[in-house]
Protein backbone atom coordinates (compact mmCIF):
# COMPACT_ATOMS: atom_id res chain seq x y z
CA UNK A 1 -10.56 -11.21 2.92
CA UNK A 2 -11.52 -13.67 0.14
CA UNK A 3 -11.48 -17.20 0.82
CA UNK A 4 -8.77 -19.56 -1.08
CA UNK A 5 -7.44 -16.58 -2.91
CA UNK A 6 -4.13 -15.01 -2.35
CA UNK A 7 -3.42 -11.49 -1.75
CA UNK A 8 -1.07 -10.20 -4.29
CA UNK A 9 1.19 -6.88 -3.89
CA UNK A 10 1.72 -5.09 -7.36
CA UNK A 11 3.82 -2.27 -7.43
CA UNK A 12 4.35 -0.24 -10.30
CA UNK A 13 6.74 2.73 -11.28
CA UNK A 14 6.44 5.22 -13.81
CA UNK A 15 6.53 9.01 -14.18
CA UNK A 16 4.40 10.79 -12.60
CA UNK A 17 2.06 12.02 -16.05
CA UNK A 18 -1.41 12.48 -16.36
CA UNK A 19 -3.70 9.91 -17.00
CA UNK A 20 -1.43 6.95 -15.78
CA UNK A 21 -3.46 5.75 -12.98
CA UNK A 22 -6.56 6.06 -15.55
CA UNK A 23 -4.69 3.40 -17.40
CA UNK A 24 -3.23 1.05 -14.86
CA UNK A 25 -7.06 0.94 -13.45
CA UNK A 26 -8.67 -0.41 -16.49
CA UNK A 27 -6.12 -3.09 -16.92
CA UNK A 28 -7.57 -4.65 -13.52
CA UNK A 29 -10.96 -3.48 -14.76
CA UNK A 30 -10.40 -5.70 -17.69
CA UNK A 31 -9.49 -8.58 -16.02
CA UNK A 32 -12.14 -8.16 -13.67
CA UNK A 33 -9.68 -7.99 -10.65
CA UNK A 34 -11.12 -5.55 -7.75
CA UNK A 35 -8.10 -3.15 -6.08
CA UNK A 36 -8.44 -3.39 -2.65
CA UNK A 37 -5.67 -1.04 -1.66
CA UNK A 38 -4.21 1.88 -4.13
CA UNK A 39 -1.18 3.81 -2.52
CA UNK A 40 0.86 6.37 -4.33
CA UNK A 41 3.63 8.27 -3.99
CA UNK A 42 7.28 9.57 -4.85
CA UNK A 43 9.52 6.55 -4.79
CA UNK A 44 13.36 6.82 -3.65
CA UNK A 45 14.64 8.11 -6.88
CA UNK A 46 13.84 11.00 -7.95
CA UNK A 47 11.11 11.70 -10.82
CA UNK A 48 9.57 8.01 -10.44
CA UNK A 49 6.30 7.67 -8.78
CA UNK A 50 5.37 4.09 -6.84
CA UNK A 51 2.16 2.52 -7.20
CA UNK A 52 1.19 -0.11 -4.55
CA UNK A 53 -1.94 -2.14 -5.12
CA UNK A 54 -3.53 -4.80 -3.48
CA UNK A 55 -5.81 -7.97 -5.64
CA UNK A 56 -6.77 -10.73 -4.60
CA UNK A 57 -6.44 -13.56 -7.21
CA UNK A 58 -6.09 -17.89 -6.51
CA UNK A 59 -4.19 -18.28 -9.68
CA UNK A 60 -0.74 -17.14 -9.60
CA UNK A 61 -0.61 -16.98 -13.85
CA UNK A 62 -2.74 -13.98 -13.64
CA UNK A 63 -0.92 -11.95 -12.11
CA UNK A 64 1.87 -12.75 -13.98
CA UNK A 65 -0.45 -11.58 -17.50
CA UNK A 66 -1.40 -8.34 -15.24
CA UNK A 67 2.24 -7.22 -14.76
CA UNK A 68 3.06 -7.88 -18.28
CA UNK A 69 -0.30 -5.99 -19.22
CA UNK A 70 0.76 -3.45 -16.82
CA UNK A 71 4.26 -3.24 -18.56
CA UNK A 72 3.37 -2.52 -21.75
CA UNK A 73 1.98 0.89 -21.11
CA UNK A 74 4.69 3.37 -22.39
CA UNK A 75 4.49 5.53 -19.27
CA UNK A 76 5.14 2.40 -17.04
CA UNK A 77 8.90 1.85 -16.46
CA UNK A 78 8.51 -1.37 -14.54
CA UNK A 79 5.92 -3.67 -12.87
CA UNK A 80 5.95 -6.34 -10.44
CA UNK A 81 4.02 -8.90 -8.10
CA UNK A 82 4.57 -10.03 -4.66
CA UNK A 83 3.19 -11.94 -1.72
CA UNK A 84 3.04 -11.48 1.56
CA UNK A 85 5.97 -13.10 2.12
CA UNK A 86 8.36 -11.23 0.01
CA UNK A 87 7.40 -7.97 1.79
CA UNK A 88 7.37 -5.88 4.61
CA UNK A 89 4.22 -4.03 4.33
CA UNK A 90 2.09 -1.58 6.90
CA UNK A 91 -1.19 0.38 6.20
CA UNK A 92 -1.99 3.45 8.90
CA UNK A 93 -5.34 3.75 10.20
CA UNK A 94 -7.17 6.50 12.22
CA UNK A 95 -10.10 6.39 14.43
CA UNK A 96 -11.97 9.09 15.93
CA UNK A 97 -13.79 8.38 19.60
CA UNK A 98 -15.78 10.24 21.67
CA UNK A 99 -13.93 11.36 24.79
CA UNK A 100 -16.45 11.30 26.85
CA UNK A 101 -16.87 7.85 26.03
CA UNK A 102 -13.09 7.26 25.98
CA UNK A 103 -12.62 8.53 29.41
CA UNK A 104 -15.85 6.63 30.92
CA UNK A 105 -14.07 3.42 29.04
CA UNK A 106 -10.94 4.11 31.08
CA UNK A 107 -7.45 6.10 30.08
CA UNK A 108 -6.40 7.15 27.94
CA UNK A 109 -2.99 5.59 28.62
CA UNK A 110 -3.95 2.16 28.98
CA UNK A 111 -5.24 2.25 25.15
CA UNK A 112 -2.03 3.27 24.36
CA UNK A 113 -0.24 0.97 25.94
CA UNK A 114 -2.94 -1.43 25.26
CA UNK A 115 -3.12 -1.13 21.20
CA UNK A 116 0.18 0.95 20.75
CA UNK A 117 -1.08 3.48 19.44
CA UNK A 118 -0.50 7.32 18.79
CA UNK A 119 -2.71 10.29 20.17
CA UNK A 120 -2.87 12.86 17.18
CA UNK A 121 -5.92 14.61 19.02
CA UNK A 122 -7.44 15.58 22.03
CA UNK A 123 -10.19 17.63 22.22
CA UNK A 124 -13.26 18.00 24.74
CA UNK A 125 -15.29 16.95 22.00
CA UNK A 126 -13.16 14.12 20.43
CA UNK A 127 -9.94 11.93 20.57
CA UNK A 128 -7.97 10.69 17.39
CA UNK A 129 -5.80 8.14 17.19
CA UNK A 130 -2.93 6.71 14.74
CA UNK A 131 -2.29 2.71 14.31
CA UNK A 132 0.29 1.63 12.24
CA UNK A 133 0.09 -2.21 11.68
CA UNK A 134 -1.36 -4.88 8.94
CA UNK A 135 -5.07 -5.19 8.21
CA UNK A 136 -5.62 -7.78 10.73
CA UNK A 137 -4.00 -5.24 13.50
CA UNK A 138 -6.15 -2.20 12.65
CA UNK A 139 -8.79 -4.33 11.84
CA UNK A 140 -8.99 -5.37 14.89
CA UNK A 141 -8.60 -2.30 16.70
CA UNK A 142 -11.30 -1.17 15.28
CA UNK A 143 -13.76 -4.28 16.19
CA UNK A 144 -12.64 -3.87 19.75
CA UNK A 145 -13.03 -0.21 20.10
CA UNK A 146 -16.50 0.21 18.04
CA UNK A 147 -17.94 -2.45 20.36
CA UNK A 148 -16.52 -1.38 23.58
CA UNK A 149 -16.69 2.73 23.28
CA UNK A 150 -18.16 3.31 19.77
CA UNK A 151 -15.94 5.07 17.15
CA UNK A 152 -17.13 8.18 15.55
CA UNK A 153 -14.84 8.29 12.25
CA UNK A 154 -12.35 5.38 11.24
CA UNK A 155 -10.20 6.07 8.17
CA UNK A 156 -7.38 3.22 6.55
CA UNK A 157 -4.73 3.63 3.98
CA UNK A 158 -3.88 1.55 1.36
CA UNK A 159 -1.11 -0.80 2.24
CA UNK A 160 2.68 0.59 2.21
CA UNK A 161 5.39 -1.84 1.19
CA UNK A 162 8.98 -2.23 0.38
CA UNK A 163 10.68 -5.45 -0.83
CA UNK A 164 12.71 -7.85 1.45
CA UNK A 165 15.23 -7.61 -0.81
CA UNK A 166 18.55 -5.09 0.00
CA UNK A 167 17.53 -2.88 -3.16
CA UNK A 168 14.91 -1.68 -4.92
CA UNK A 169 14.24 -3.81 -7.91
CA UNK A 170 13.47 -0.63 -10.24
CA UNK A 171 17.38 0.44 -9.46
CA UNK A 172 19.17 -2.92 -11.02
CA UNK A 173 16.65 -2.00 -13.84
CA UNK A 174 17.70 1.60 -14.65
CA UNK A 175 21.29 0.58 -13.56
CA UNK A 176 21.14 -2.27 -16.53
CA UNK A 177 19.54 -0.32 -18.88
CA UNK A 178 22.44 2.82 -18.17
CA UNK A 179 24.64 -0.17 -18.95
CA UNK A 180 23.34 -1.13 -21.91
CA UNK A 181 22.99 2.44 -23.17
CA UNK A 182 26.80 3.01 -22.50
CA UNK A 183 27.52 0.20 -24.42
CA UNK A 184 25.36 1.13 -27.18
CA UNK A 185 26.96 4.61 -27.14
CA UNK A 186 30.10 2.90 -26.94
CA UNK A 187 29.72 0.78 -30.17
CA UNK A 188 28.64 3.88 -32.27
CA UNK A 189 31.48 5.64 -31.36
């Protein structure tokens, strides 16, 4: 993590066409803002894809230019910015152990219990397991087992995140805008 800077949540919707990301990417390129987590996927309504990406950044004003940036693409329908606080957010991570080493460690149960985490695999050969948590939780994990047994393969998502808020913001957008078009419609008629 970067020192004095804050870590900023953007999340962008937009249809899912070609070359979208392409663009998004060298808006942040431009601004010379690294991405430190990229997640995408279908969002709750149908046909709009959700971008969540992670910047750091220690002034608050560019991040407000990024969004607008980000907003002026044609295939974006809406951007925004959060912190931390405005958010609950998760990222998955997976490591891969040796169970040999695993079981000479202890059990298997108590690093369950331990770490709450999920067994995915168990092999004679290896043992893979699923955290769910923020970056200082999986983080962690993986500190504490690389030290104590040694991990073989460790794999993180980018982070996952929903607003605090009781909808999502991109549905009072399309709701207004359905509004406005039925009162255009309205007036020509």
């Amino acid at each position: 993590m970067e020192e004095n800077k804050t870590l900023y949540t953007i999340t962008i919707f937009s249809e899912n066409t070609v070359g979208v990301l392409n663009q998004i990417t060298t808006i942040f390129t431009r601004r010379q803002l690294n991405i430190e987590t990229l997640s995408v996927s279908p969002s709750a309504i149908k046909g709009i894809h959700k971008f969540t990406i992670t910047t750091f950044s220690d002034d608050e004003e560019v991040m407000k230019k990024l969004v607008r940036l980000i907003d002026k693409r044609v295939d974006i329908l809406k951007a925004y910015y959060n912190t931390d606080e405005d958010l609950v957010h998760q990222e998955l991570a997976l490591y891969k152990l040796s169970t040999e080493k695993v079981m000479a460690h202890g059990s298997i149960e108590y690093l369950v219990r331990k770490y709450n985490v999920r067994i995915l695999e168990v092999s004679t050969d290896c043992v893979v397991f699923l955290k769910a948590g923020h970056y200082s939780e999986t983080q962690g994990l993986f500190d504490e087992l690389a030290e104590s047994i040694g991990v073989l393969q460790f794999v993180r998502s980018g982070r996952i995140a929903i607003t605090k808020s009781k909808v999502e913001r991109l549905s009072d957008m399309l709701a207004k805008r359905e509004e406005e078009h039925k009162r255009w419609d309205d007036k020509e008629n």
